[in-house]
Protein backbone atom coordinates (compact mmCIF):
# COMPACT_ATOMS: atom_id res chain seq x y z
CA UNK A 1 206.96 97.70 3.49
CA UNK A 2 208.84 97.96 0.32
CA UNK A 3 210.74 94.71 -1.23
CA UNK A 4 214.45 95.22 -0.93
CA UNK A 5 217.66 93.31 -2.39
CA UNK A 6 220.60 93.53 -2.07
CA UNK A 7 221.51 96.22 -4.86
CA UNK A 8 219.05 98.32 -2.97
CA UNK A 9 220.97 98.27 -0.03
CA UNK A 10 223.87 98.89 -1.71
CA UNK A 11 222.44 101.93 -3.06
CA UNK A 12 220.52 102.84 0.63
CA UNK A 13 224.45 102.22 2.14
CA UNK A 14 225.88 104.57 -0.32
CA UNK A 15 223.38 107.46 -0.13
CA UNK A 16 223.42 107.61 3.68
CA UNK A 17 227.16 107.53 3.98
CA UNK A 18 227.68 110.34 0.81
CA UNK A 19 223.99 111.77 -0.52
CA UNK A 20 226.06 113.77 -3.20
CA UNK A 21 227.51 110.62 -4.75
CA UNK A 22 226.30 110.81 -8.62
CA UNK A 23 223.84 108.64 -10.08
CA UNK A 24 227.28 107.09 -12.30
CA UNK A 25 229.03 106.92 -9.00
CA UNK A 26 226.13 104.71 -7.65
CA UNK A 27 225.50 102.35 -10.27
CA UNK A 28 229.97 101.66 -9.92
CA UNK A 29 228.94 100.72 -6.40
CA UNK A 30 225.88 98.42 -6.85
CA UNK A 31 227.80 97.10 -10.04
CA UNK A 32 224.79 98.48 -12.43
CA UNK A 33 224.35 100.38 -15.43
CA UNK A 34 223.43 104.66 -14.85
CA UNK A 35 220.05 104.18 -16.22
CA UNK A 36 218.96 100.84 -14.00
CA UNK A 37 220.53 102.44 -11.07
CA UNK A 38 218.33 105.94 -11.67
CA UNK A 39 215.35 103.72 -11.95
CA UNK A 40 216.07 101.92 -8.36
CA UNK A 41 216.44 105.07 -6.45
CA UNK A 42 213.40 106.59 -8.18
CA UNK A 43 211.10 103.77 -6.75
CA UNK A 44 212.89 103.98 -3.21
CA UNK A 45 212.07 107.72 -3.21
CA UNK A 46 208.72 106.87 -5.13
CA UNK A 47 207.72 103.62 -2.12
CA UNK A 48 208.94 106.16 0.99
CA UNK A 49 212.03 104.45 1.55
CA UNK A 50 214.26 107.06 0.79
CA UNK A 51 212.87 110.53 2.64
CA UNK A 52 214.90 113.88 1.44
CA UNK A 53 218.82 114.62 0.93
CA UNK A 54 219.65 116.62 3.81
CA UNK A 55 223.24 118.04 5.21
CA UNK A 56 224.47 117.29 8.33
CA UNK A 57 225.64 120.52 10.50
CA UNK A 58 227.77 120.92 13.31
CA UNK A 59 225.81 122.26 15.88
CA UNK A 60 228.59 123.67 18.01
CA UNK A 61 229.35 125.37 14.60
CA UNK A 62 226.29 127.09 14.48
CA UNK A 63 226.54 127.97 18.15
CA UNK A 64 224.38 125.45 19.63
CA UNK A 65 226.45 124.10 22.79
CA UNK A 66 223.70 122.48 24.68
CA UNK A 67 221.63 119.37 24.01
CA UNK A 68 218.38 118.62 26.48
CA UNK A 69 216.20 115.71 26.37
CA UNK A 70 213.25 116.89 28.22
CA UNK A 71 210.44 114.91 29.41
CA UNK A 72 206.74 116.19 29.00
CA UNK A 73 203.61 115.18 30.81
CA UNK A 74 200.53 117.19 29.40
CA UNK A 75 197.73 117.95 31.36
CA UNK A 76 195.09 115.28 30.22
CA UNK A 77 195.41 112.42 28.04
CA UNK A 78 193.42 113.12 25.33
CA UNK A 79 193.53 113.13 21.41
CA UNK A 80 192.62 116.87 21.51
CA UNK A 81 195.48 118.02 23.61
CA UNK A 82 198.01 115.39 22.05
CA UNK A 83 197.47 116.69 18.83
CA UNK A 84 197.55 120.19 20.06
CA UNK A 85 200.93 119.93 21.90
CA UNK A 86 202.68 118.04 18.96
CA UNK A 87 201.45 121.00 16.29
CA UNK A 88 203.02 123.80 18.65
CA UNK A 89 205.94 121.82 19.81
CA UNK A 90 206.88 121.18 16.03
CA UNK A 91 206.61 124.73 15.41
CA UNK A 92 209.48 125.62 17.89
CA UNK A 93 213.05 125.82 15.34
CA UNK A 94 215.50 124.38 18.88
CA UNK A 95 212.87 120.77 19.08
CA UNK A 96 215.17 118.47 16.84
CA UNK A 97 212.62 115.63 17.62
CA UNK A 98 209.35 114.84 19.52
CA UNK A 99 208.85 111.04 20.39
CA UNK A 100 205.57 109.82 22.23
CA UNK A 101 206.80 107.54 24.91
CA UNK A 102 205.18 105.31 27.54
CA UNK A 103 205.19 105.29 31.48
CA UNK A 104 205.48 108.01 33.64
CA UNK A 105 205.64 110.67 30.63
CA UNK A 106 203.55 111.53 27.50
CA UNK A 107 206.54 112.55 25.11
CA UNK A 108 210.05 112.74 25.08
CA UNK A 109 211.91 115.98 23.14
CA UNK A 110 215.30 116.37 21.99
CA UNK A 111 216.16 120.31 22.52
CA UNK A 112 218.99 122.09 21.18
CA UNK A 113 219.96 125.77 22.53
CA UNK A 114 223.02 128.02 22.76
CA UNK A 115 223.60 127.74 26.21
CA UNK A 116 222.15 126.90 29.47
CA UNK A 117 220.35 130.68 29.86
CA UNK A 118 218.99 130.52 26.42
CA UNK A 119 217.56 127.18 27.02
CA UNK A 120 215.51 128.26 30.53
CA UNK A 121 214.59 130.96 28.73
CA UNK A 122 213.34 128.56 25.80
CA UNK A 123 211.53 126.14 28.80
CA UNK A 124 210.11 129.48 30.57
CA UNK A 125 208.78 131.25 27.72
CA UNK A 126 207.58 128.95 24.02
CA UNK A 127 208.02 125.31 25.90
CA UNK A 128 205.91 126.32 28.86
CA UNK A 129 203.85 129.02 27.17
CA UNK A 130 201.95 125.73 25.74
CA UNK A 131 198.91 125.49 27.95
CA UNK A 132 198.29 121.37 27.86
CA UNK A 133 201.86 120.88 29.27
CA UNK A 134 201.29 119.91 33.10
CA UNK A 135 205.10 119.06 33.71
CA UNK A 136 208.75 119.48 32.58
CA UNK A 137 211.61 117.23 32.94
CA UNK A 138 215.11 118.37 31.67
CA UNK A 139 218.47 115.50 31.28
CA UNK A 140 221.29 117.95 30.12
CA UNK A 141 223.75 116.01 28.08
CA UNK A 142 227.21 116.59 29.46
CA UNK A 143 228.97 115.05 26.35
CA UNK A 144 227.03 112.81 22.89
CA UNK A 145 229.73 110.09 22.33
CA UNK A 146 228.66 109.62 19.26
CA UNK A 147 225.56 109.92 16.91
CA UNK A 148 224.38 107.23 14.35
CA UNK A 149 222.11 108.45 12.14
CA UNK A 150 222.49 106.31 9.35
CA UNK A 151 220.17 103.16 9.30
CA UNK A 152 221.56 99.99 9.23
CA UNK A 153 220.96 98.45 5.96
């Protein structure tokens, strides 16, 4: 785990809120100089702390209506088919994330599609073309009330 102070959250804070903020525009925030401030968010990116700069979408925008968490239970518990399943699942473009979970099921996806027809067709033919899956479980999200995706800091 890397050693954080305060500045660095200050920095961590800005970038997750605006990524497009300029290195000047950082240092006014953490009350440093440009070239101290560079050098901090060099060594987050540089210790793992900081991951990529990415855009948020709309997904509606894009014409993505529906979002599915679906439950998975593969057909034996083994390294071999865990490891298989995860490298085809994170091939498929609509699995936004793929978390192993414990009790009654193996892994837990988040699936986006356009609409309900696009997604059984998703489920009938990549999701269940995987041969280790031994069960399906689909929660259809009737309305997100709100996503955090920043961390707090």
């Amino acid at each position: 785990m890397a050693h954080i102070d305060n500045k660095d959250r200050i920095l961590l804070r800005a970038l997750q809120h605006n990524a497009r903020l300029s290195n000047a525009q950082l240092a006014e925030q953490a009350s440093l100089s440009d070239t101290p401030c560079l050098r901090r968010v060099k060594k987050l990116q540089q210790d793992g702390v900081i991951l990529g700069y990415h855009a948020a979408l709309a997904p509606q925008s894009l014409g993505y209506t529906v979002l599915v968490y679906a439950f998975i239970r593969l057909s034996e518990n083994s390294a071999q088919a865990a490891t298989q399943f995860e490298a085809d699942v994170e091939q498929l473009q609509q699995v936004l994330s793929c978390s192993v979970v414990s009790g009654a099921h193996d892994y837990l996806l988040e699936i986006i599609a356009e609409d309900l027809p696009s997604y059984e067709h998703f489920v009938k033919h990549r999701l269940g073309a995987i041969g280790c899956i031994a069960g399906i479980e689909s929660t259809i999200v009737l309305k997100q009330t709100f996503t955090k995706r920043p961390l707090p800091v």
